[in-house]
C-alpha atoms as a PDB file:
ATOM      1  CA  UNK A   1     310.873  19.228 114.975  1.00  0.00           C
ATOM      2  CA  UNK A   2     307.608  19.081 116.983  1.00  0.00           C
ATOM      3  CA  UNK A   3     304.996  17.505 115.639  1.00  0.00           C
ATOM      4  CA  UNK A   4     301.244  18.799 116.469  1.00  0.00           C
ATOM      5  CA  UNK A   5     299.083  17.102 118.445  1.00  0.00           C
ATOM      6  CA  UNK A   6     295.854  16.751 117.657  1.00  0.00           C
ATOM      7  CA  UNK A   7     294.689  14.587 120.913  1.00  0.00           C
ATOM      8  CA  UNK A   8     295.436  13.770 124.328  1.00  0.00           C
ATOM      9  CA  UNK A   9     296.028  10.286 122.738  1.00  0.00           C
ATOM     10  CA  UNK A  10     298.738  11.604 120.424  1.00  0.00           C
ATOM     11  CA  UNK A  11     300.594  12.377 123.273  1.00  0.00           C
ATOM     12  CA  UNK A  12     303.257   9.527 124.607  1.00  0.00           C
ATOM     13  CA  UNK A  13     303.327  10.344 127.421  1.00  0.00           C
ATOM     14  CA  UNK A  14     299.235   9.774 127.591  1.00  0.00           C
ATOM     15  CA  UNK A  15     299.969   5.951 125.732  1.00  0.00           C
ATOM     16  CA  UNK A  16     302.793   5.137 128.550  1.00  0.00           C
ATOM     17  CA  UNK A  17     301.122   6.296 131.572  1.00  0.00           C
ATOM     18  CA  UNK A  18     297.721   3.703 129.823  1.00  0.00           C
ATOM     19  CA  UNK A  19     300.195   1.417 129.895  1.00  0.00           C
ATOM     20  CA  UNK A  20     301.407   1.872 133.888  1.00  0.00           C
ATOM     21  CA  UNK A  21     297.439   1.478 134.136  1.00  0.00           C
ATOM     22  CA  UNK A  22     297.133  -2.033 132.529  1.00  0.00           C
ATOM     23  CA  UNK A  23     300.229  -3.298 134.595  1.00  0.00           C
ATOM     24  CA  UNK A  24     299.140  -1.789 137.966  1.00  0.00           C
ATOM     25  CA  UNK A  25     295.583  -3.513 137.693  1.00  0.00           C
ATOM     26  CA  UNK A  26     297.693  -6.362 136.210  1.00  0.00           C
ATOM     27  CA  UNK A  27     299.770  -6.477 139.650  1.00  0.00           C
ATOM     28  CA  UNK A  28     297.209  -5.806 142.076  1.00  0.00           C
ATOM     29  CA  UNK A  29     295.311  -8.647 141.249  1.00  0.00           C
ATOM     30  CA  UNK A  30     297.659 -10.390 143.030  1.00  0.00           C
ATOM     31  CA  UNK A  31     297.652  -8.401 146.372  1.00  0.00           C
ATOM     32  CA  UNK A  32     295.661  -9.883 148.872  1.00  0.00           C
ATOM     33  CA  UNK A  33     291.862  -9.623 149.505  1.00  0.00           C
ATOM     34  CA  UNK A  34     291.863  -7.965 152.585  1.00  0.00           C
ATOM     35  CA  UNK A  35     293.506  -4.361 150.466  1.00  0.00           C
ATOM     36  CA  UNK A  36     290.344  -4.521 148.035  1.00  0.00           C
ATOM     37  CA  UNK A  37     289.668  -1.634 149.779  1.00  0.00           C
ATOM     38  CA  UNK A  38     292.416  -0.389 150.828  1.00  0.00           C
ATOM     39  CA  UNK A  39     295.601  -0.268 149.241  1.00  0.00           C
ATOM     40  CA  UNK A  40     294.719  -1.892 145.973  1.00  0.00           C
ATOM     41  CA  UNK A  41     292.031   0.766 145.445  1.00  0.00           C
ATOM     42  CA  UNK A  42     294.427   3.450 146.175  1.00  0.00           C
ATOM     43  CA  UNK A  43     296.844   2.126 144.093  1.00  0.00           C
ATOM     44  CA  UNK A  44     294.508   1.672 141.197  1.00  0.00           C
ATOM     45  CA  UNK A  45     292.707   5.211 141.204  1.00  0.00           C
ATOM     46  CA  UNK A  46     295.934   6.815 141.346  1.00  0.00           C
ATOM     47  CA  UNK A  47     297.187   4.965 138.051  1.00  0.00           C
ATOM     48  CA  UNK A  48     294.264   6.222 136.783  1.00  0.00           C
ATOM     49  CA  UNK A  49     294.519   9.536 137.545  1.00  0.00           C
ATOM     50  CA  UNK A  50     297.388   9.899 135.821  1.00  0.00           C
ATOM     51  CA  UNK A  51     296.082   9.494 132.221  1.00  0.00           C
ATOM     52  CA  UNK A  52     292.458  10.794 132.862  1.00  0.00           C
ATOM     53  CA  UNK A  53     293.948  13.912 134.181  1.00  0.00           C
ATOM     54  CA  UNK A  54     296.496  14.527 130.649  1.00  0.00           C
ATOM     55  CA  UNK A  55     293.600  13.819 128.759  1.00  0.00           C
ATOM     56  CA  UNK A  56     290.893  16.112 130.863  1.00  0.00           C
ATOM     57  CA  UNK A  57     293.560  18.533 130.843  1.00  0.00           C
ATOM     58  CA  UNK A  58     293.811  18.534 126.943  1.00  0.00           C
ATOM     59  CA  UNK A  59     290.679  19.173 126.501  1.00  0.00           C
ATOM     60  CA  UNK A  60     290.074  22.345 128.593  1.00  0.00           C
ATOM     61  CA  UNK A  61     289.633  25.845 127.262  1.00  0.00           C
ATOM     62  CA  UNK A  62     293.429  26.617 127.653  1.00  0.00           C
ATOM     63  CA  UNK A  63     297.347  26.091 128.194  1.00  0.00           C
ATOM     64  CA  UNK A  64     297.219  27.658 131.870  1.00  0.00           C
ATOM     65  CA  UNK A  65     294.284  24.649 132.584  1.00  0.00           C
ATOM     66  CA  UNK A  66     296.109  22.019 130.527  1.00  0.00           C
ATOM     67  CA  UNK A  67     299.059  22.775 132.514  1.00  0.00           C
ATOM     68  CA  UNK A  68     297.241  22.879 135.506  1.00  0.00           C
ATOM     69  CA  UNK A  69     295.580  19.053 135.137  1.00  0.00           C
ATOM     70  CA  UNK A  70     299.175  17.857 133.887  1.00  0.00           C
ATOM     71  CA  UNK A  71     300.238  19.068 137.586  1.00  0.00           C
ATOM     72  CA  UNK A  72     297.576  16.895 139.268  1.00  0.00           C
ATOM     73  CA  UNK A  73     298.155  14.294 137.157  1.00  0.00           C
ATOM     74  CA  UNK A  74     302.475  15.017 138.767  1.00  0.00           C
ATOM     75  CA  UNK A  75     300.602  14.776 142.215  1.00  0.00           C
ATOM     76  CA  UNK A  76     299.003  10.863 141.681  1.00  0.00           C
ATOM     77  CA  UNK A  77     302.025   9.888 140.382  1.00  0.00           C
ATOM     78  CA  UNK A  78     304.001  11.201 143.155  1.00  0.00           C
ATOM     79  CA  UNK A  79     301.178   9.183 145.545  1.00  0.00           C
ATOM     80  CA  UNK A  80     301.192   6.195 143.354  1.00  0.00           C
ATOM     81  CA  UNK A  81     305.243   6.138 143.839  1.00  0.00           C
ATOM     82  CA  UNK A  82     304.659   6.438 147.508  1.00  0.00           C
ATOM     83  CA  UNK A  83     301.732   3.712 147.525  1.00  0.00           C
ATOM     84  CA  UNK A  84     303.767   1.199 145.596  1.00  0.00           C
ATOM     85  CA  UNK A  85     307.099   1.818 148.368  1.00  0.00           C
ATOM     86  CA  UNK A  86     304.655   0.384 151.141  1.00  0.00           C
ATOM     87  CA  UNK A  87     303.802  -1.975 149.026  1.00  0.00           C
ATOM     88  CA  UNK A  88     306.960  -3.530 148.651  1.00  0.00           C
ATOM     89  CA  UNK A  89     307.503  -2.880 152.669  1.00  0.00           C
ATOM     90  CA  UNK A  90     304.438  -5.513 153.105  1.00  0.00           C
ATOM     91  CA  UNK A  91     305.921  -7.834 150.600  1.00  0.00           C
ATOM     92  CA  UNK A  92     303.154  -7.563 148.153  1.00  0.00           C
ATOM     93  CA  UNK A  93     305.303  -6.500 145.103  1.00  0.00           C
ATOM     94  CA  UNK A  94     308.822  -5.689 143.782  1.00  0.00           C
ATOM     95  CA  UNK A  95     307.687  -1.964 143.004  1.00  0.00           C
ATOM     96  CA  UNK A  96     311.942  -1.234 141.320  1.00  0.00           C
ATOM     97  CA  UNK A  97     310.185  -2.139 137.428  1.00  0.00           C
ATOM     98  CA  UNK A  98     307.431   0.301 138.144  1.00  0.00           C
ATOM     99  CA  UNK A  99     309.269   3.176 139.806  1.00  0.00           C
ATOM    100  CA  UNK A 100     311.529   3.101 137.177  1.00  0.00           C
ATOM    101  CA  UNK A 101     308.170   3.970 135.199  1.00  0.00           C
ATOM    102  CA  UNK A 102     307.180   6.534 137.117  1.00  0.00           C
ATOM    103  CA  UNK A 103     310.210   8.548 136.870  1.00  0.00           C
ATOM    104  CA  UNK A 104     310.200   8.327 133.290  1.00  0.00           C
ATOM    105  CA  UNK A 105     306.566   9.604 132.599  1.00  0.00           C
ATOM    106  CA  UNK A 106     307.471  12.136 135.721  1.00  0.00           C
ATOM    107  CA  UNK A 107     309.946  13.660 133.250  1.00  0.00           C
ATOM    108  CA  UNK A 108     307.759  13.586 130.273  1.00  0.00           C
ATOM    109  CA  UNK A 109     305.368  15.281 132.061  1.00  0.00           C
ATOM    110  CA  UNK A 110     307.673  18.221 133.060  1.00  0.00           C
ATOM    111  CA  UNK A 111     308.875  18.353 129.718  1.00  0.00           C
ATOM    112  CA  UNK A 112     305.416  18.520 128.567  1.00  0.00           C
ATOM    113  CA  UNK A 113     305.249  21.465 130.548  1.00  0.00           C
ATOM    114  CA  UNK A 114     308.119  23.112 129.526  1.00  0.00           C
ATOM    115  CA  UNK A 115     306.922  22.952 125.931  1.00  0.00           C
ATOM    116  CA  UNK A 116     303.286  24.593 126.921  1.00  0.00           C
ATOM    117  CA  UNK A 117     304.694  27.457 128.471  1.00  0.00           C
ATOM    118  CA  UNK A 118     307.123  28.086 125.358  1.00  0.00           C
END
């Protein structure tokens, strides 16, 4: 049975990907100065995107927008995945724990999906 939800923050999915958050700023601490700009802020903003966009997406007008922000929110994780990869190639990180993340929430967000459009 499907419980309603009455929040973005209701949603796992939403409390998971705030967790990927935490642990990528957690991570990139230790990635050196010279990415500040670079990687490390890439990294970081698309974490973020990923919960900002559930939650922005929530609170729009309707489903078709909901789903739409839940898409974009797909997209960073796809470029987070991507980010992390060369990440590992430069020997900054072992990104394995975190992809492993990422495909998880990637499936809750498709199921999420799935259930909107029912």
């Amino acid at each position: 049975m499907v419980t309603e939800v009455k929040t973005h923050k209701d949603l796992e999915v939403w409390k998971q990907s705030i967790d990927l958050v935490t642990d990528i700023y957690r991570i990139t601490e230790g990635f050196p100065k010279s990415e500040g700009f670079g990687l490390t802020s890439q990294i970081r903003r698309a974490s973020v995107s990923v919960p900002a966009n559930i939650s922005e997406g929530a609170a729009r007008n309707s489903t078709k927008e909901f789903i739409q922000f839940i898409y974009i929110g797909l997209g960073s994780l796809s470029e987070l995945e991507t980010l992390l990869i060369i990440s590992e190639n430069l020997r900054f990180m072992q990104s394995e724990p975190f992809l492993n993340r990422i495909t998880a929430l990637r499936k809750m967000l498709i199921r999420l999906i799935q259930s909107l459009r029912k």
